[in-house]
C-alpha atoms as a PDB file:
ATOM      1  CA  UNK A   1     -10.353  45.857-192.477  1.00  0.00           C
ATOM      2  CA  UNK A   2     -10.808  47.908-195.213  1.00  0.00           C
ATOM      3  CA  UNK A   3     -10.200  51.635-192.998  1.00  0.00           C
ATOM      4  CA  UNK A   4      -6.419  49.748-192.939  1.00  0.00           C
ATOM      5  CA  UNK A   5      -6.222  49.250-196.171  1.00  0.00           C
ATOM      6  CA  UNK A   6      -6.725  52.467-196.858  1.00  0.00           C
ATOM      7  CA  UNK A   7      -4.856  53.666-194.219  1.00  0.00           C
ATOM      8  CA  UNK A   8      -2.047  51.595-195.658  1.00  0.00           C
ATOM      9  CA  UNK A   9      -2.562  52.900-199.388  1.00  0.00           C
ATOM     10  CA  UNK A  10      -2.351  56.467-197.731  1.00  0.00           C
ATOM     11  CA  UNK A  11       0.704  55.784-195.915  1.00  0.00           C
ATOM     12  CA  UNK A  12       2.728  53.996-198.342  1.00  0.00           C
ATOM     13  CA  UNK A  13       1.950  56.578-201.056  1.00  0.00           C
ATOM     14  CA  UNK A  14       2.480  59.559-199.022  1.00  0.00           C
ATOM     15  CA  UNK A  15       6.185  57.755-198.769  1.00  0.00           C
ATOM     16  CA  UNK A  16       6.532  57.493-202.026  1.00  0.00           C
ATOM     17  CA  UNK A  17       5.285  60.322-203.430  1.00  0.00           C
ATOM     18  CA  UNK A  18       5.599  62.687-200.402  1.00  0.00           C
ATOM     19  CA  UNK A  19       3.066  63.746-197.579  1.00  0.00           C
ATOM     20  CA  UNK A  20       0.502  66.135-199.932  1.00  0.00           C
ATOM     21  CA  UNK A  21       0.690  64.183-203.416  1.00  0.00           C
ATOM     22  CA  UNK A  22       0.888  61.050-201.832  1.00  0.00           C
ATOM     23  CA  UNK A  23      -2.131  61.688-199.814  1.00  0.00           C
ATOM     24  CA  UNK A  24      -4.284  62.871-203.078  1.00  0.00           C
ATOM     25  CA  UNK A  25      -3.244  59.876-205.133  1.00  0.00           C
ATOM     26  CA  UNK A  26      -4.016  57.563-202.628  1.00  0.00           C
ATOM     27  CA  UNK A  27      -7.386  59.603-202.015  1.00  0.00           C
ATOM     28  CA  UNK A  28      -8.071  60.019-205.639  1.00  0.00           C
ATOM     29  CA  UNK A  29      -7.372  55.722-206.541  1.00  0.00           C
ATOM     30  CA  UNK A  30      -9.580  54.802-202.999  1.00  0.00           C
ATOM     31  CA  UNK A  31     -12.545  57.049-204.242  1.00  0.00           C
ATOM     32  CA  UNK A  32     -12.419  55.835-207.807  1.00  0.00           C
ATOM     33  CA  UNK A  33     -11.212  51.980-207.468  1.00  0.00           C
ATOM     34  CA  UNK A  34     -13.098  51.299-203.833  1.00  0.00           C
ATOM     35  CA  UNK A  35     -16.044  53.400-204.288  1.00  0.00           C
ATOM     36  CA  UNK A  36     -17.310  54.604-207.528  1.00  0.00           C
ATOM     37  CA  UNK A  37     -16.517  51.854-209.924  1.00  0.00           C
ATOM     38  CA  UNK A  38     -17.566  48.712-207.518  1.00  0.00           C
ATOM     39  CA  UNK A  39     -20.984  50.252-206.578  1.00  0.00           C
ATOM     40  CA  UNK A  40     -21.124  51.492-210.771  1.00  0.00           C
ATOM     41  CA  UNK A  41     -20.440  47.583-211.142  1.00  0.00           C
ATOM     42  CA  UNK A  42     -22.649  46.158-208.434  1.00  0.00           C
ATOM     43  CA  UNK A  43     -25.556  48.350-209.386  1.00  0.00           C
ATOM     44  CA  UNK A  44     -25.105  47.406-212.858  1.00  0.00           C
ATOM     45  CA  UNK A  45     -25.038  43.856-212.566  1.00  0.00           C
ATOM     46  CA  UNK A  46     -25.774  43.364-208.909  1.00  0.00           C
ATOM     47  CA  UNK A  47     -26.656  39.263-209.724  1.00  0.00           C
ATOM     48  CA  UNK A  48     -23.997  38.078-211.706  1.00  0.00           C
ATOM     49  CA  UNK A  49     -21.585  39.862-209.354  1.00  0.00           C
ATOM     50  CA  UNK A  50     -23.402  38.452-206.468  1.00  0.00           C
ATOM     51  CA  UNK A  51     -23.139  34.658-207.891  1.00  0.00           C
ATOM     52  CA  UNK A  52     -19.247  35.108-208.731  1.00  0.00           C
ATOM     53  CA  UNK A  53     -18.437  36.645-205.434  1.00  0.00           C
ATOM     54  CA  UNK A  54     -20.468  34.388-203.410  1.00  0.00           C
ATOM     55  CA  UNK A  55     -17.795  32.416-202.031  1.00  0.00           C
ATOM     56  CA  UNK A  56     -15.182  35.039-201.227  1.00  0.00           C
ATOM     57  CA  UNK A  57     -18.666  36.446-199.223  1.00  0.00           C
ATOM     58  CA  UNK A  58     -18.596  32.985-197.719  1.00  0.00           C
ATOM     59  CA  UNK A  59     -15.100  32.981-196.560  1.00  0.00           C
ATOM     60  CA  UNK A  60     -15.173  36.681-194.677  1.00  0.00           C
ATOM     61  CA  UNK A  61     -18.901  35.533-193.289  1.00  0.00           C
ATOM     62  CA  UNK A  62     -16.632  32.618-191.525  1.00  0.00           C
ATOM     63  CA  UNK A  63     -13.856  34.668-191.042  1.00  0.00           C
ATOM     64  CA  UNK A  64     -15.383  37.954-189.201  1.00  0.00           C
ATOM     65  CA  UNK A  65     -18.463  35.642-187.637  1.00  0.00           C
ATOM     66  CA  UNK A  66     -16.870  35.988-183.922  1.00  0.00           C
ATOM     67  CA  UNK A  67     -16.774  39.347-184.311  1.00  0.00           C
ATOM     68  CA  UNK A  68     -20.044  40.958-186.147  1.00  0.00           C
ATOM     69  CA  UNK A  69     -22.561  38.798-184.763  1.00  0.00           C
ATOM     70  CA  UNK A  70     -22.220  40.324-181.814  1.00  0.00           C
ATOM     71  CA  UNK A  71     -21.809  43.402-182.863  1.00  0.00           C
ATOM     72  CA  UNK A  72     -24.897  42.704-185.159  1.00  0.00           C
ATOM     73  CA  UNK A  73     -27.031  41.357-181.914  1.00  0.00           C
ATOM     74  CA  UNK A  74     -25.933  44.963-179.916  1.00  0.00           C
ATOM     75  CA  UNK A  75     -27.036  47.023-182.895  1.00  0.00           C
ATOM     76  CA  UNK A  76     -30.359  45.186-183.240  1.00  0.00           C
ATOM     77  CA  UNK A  77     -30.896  46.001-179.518  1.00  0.00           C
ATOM     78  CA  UNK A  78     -30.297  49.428-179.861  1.00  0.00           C
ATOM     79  CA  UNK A  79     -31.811  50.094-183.335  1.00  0.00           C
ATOM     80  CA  UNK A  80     -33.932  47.550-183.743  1.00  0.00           C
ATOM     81  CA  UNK A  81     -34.508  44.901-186.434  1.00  0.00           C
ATOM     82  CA  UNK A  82     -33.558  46.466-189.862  1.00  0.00           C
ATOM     83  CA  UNK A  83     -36.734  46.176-191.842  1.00  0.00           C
ATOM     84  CA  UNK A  84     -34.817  46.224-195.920  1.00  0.00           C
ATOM     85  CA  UNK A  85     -36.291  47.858-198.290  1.00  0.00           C
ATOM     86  CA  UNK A  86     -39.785  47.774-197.665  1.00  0.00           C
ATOM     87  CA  UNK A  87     -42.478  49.760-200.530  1.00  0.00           C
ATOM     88  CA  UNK A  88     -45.711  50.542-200.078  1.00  0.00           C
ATOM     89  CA  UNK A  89     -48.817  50.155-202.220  1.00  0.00           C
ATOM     90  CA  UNK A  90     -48.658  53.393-204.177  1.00  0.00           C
ATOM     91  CA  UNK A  91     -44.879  52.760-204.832  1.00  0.00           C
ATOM     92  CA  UNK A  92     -45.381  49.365-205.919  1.00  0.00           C
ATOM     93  CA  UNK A  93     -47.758  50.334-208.183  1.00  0.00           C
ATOM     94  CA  UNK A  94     -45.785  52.909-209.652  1.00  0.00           C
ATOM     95  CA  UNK A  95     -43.183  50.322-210.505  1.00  0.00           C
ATOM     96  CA  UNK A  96     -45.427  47.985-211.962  1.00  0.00           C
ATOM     97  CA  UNK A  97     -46.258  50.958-214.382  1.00  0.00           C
ATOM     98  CA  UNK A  98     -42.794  51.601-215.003  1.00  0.00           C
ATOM     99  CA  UNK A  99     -42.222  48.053-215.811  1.00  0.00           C
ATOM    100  CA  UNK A 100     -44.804  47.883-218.241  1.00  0.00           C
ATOM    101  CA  UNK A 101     -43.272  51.029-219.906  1.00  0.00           C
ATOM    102  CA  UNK A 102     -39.951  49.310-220.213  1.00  0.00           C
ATOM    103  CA  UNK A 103     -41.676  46.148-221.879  1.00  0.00           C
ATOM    104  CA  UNK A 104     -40.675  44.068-218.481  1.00  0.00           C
ATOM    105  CA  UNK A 105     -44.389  43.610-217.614  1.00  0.00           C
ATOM    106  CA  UNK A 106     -47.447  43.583-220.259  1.00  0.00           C
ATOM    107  CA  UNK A 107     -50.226  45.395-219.430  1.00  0.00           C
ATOM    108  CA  UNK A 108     -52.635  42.179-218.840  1.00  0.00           C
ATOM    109  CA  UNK A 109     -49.575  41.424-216.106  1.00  0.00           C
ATOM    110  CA  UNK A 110     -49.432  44.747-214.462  1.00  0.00           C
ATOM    111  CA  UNK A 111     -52.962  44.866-213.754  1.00  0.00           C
ATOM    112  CA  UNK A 112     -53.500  41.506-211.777  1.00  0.00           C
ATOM    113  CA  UNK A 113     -50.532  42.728-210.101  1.00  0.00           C
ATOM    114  CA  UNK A 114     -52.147  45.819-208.858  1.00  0.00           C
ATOM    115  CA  UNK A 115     -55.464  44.167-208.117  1.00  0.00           C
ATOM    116  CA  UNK A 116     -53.632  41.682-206.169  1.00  0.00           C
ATOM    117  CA  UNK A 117     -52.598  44.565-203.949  1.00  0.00           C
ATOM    118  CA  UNK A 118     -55.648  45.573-203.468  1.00  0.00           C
ATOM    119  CA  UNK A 119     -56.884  42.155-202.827  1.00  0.00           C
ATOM    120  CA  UNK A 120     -57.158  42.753-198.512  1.00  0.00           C
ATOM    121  CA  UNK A 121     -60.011  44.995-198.959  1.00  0.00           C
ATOM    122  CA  UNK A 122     -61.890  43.721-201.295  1.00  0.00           C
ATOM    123  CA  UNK A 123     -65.099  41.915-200.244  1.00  0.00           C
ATOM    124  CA  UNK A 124     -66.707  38.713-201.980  1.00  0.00           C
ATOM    125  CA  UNK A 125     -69.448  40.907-202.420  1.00  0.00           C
ATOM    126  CA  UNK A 126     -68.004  43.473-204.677  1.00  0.00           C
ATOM    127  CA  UNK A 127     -66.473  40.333-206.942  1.00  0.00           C
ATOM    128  CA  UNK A 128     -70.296  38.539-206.957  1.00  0.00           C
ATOM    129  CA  UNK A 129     -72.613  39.011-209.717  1.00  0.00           C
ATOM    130  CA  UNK A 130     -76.374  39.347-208.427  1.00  0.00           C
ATOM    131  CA  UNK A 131     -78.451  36.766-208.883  1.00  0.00           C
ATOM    132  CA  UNK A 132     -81.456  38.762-210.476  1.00  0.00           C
ATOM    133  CA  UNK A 133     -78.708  39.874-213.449  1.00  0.00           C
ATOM    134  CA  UNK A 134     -77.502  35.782-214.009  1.00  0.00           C
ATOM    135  CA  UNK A 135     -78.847  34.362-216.831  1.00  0.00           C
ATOM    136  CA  UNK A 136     -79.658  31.033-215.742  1.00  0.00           C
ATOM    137  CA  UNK A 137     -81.542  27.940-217.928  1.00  0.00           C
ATOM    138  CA  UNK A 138     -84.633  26.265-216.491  1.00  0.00           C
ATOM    139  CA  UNK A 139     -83.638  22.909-214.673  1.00  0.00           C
ATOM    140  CA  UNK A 140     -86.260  20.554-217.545  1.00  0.00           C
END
């Protein structure tokens, strides 16, 4: 859908301007109005945008269904399951302690954060205090 559009753009401008100046107009308005300002604007405000367009994202899901879940189903085949955007330990760490630099996280927060990261190899053991250093009262 959208390669026509552009496609379209190209073609109609290249009529109206002629074939070279119409075709780096047309280039010049798809780069800056269909690539660099909505992904400036999504990555800028990626859940607002996401709540206001959720219903136009509704209406193509409904609309192009027949066709990509197919295509979707072949792909996974091929490819595999696409896993997101998965971080590991060390990375999620370092983005707690970014956080906490930018005042998104305190420090008290960013720290049971961590440690809950870290909570699969820890033992009970390690947590335990021995009993020879409890202080304990006599039962009388």
């Amino acid at each position: 859908m959208l390669a026509a559009v552009n496609s379209a753009i190209s073609v109609l401008m290249a009529d109206i301007e002629g074939s070279l100046s119409g075709f780096l107009l047309s280039s010049s308005l798809i780069v800056v109005f269909g690539e660099i300002l909505p992904q400036a604007l999504v990555n800028r405000w990626p859940v607002i945008i996401g709540y206001y367009s959720r219903n136009i994202m509704y209406f193509y899901f409904a609309v192009t269904f027949v066709f990509s879940y197919p295509v979707g189903v072949v792909l996974n085949r091929i490819f595999g399951e696409d896993e997101g955007n998965l971080l590991s330990k060390s990375r999620m760490k370092k983005l707690f302690e970014k956080y906490e630099q930018q005042n998104v996280l305190q420090a008290s927060e960013r720290k049971i954060l961590s440690a809950a990261l870290e909570l699969k190899n820890k033992t009970v053991g390690s947590a335990m205090t021995p009993l020879s250093n409890a202080f304990m009262l006599d039962i009388n």
